[in-house]
Protein backbone atom coordinates (compact mmCIF):
# COMPACT_ATOMS: atom_id res chain seq x y z
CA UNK A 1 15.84 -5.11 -22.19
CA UNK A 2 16.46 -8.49 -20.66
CA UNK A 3 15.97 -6.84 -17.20
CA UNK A 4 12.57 -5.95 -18.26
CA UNK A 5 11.62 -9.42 -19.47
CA UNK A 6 12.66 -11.41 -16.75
CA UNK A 7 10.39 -9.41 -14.19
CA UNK A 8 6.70 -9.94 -14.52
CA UNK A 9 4.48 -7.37 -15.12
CA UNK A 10 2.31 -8.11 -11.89
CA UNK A 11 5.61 -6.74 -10.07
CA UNK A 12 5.80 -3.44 -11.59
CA UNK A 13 4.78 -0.54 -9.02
CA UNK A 14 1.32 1.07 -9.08
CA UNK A 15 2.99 4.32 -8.48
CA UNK A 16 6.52 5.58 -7.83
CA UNK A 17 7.22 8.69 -5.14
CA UNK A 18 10.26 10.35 -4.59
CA UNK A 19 12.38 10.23 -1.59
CA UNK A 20 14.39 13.37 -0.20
CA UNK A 21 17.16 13.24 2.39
CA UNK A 22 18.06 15.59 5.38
CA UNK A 23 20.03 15.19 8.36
CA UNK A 24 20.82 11.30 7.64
CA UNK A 25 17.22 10.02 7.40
CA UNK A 26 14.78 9.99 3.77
CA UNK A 27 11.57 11.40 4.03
CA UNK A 28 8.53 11.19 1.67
CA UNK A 29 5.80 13.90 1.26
CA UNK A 30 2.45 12.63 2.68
CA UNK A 31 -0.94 14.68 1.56
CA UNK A 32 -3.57 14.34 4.84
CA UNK A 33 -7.13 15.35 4.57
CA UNK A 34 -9.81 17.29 2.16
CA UNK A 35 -8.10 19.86 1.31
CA UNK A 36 -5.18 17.96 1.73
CA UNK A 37 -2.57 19.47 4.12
CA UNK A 38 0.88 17.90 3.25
CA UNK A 39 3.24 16.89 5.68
CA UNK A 40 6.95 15.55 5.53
CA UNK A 41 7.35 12.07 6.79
CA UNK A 42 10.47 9.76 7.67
CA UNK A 43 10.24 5.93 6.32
CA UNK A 44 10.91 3.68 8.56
CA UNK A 45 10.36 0.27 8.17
CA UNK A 46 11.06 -1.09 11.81
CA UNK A 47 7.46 0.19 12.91
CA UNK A 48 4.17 0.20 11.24
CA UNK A 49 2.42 3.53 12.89
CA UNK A 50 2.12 7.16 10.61
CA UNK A 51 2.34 10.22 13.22
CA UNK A 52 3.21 13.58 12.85
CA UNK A 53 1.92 16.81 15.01
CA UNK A 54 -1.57 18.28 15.29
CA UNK A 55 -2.43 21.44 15.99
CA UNK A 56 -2.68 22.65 19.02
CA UNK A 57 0.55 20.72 19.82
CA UNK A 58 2.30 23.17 22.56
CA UNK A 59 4.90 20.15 23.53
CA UNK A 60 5.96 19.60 19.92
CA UNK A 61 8.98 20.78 17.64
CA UNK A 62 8.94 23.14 14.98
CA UNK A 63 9.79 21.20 11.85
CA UNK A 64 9.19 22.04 8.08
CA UNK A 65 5.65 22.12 7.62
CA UNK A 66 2.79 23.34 9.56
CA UNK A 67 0.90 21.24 11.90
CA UNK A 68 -1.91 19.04 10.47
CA UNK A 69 -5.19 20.36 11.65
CA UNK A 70 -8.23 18.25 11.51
CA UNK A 71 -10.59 20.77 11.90
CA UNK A 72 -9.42 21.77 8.29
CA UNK A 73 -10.54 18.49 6.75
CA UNK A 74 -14.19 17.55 6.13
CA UNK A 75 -12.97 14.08 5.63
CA UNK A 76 -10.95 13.90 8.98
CA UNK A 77 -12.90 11.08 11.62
CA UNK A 78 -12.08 11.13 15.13
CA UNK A 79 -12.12 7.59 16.59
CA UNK A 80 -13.81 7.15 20.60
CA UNK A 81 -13.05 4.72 23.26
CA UNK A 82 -15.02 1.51 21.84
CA UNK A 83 -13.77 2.06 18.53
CA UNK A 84 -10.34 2.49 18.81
CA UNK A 85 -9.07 1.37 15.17
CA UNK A 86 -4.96 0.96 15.82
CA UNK A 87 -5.69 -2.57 18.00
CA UNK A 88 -2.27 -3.74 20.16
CA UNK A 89 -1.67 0.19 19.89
CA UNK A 90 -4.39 2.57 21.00
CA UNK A 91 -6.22 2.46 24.19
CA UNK A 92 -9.16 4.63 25.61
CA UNK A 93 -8.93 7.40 27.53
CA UNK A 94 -11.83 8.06 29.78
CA UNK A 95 -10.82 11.54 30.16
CA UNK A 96 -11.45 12.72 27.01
CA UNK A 97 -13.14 9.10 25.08
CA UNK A 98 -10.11 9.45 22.36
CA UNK A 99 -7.98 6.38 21.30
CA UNK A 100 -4.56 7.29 22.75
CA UNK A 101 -1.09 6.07 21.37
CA UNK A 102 2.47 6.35 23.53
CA UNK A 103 5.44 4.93 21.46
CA UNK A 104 8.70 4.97 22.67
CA UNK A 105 11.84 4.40 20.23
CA UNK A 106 15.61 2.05 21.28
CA UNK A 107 17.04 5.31 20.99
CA UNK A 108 14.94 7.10 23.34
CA UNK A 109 12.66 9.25 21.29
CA UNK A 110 9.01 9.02 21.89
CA UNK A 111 5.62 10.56 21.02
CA UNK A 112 2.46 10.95 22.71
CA UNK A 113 -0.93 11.10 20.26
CA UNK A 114 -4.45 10.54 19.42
CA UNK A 115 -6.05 8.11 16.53
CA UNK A 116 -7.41 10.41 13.57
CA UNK A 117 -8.48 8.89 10.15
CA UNK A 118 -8.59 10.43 7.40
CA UNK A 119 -7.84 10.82 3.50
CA UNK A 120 -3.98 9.87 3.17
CA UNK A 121 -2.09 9.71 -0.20
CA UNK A 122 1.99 10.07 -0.89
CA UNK A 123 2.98 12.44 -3.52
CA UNK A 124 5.87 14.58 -4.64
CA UNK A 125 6.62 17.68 -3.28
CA UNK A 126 4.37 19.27 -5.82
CA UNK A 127 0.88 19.58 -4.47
CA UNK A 128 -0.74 19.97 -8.69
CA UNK A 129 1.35 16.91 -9.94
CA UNK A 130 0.55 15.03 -6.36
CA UNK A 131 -3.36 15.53 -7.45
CA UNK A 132 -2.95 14.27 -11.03
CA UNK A 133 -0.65 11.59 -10.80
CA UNK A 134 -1.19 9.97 -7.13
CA UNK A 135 -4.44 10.91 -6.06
CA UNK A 136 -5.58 7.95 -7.26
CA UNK A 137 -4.17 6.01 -4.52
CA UNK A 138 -5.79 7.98 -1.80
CA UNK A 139 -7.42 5.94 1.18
CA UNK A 140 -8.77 6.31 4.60
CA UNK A 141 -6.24 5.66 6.90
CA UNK A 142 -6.02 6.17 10.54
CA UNK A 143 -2.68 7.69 12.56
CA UNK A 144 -1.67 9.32 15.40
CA UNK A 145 -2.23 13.31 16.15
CA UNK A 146 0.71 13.91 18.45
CA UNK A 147 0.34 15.95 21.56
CA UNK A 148 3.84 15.83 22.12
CA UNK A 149 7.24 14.91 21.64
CA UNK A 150 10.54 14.11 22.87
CA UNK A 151 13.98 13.25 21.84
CA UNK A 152 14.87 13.42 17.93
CA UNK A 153 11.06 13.61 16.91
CA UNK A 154 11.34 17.53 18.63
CA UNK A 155 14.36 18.34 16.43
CA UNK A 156 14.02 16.67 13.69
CA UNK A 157 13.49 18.62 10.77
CA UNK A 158 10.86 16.21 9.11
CA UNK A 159 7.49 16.50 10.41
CA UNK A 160 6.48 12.86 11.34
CA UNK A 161 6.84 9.24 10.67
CA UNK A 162 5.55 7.07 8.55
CA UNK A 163 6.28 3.38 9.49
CA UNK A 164 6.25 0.42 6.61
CA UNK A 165 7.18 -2.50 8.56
CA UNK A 166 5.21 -5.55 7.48
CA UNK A 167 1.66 -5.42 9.35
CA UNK A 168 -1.82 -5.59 8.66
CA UNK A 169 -2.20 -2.33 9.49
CA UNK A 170 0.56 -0.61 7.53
CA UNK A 171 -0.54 1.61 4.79
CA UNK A 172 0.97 -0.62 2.28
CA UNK A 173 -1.45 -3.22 3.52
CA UNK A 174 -4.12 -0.87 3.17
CA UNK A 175 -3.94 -0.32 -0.27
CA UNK A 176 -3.49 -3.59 -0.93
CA UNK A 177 -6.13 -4.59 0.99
CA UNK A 178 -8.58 -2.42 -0.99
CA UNK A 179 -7.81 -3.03 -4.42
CA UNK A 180 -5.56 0.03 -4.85
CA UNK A 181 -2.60 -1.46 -5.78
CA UNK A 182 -2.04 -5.64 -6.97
CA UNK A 183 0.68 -6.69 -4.79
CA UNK A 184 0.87 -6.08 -0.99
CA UNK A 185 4.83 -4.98 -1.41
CA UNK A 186 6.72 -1.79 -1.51
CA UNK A 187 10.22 -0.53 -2.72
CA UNK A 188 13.32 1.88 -2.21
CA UNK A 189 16.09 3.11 -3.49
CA UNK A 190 18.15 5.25 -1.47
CA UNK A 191 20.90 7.36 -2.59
CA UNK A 192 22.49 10.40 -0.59
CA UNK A 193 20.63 12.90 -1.59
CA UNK A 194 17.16 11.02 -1.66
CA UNK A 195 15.57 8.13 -4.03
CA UNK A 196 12.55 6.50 -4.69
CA UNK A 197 9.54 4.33 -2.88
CA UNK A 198 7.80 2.31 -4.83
CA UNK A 199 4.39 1.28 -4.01
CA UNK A 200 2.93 -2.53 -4.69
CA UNK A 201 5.93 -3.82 -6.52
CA UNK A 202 9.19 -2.60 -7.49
CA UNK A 203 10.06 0.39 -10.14
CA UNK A 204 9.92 -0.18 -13.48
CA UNK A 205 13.28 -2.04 -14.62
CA UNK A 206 14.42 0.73 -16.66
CA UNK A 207 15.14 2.85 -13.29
CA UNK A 208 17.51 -0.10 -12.08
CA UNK A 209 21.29 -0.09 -12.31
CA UNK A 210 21.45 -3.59 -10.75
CA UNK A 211 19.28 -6.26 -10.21
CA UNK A 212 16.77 -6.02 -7.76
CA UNK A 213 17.06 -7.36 -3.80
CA UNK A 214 14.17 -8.83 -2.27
CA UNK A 215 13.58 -9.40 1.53
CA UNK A 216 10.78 -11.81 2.48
């Protein structure tokens, strides 16, 4: 195909996830901890943080998965005051020594959390086929436990958020940074009932119906 020769190799996506849409926003399925629990995340790529509820979250929403609990994981790290990872984001709470996050949203949503890293990989909504064919992009990656939540994040039916704006800090960047994937880029198609993201280039040219748009 002529599409397929005039993009370089070096372009072409380490891996490709699927996208699903509910209630006007795409979500992708995230896969948190050893044993991983999975969680259901909205992209958004006008902020860089991941976040979705802990347990015991008793000011949070019920949404379609169960809360992420870190006493589950034997990977799962716990950041203190001193070692806050999130920098510009997080700061210390002398109540507890956590690394605390408060983001608030234009449209009046916000979240209250604390910093957790842990093993983070994206997937499809099949845990067995999420092990074989995207494990291999897991990575330590650190987000925010929420403690609570207001506004759409409460009634949203998606459990969290995972933000992909361009940052040092962004997961994409992460990868990238470690060797994981060859290009420090990602890719989506949306269509109405969900799409693709594609991780460290764009999907392979035989998936596109047009040429490709970039953004710098």
């Amino acid at each position: 195909m002529e599409g397929e020769e005039s993009i370089p190799k070096p372009m072409i996506a380490a891996a490709t996830v699927p996208l699903h849409a509910s209630s006007g926003t795409h979500h992708v399925y995230a896969y948190i901890g050893s044993p991983p629990q999975r969680q259901t995340l909205i992209v958004d790529t006008g902020s860089r943080l991941m976040a979705f509820p802990c347990q015991p979250c008793r000011s949070c929403g019920k949404h379609v998965s169960s809360y992420y609990d870190p006493s589950f994981s034997t990977t799962d790290k716990r950041p203190t005051c001193g070692a806050c990872l999130l920098d510009g984001v997080s700061k210390c709470s002398e109540f507890n020594d956590r690394c605390v996050i408060s983001q608030k949203y234009t449209e009046g949503s916000s979240w209250n959390a604390y910093e957790v890293e842990d093993m983070v990989w994206l997937g499809s909504d099949e845990q067995e086929e999420s092990f074989e064919d995207y494990m291999k992009l897991a990575v330590p990656y650190p987000f925010g436990c929420q403690t609570s939540e207001k506004g759409l994040f409460r009634k949203q039916y998606a459990d969290g958020i995972l933000g992909l704006a361009i940052h040092e800090t962004s997961l994409v960047s992460v990868l990238h940074d470690v060797g994981s994937i060859g290009r420090n880029a990602f890719a989506m198609c949306l269509t109405r009932h969900g799409g693709t993201l594609s991780i460290g280039g764009i999907a392979h040219p035989s998936r596109l119906l047009e040429p490709m748009k970039f953004s710098p």
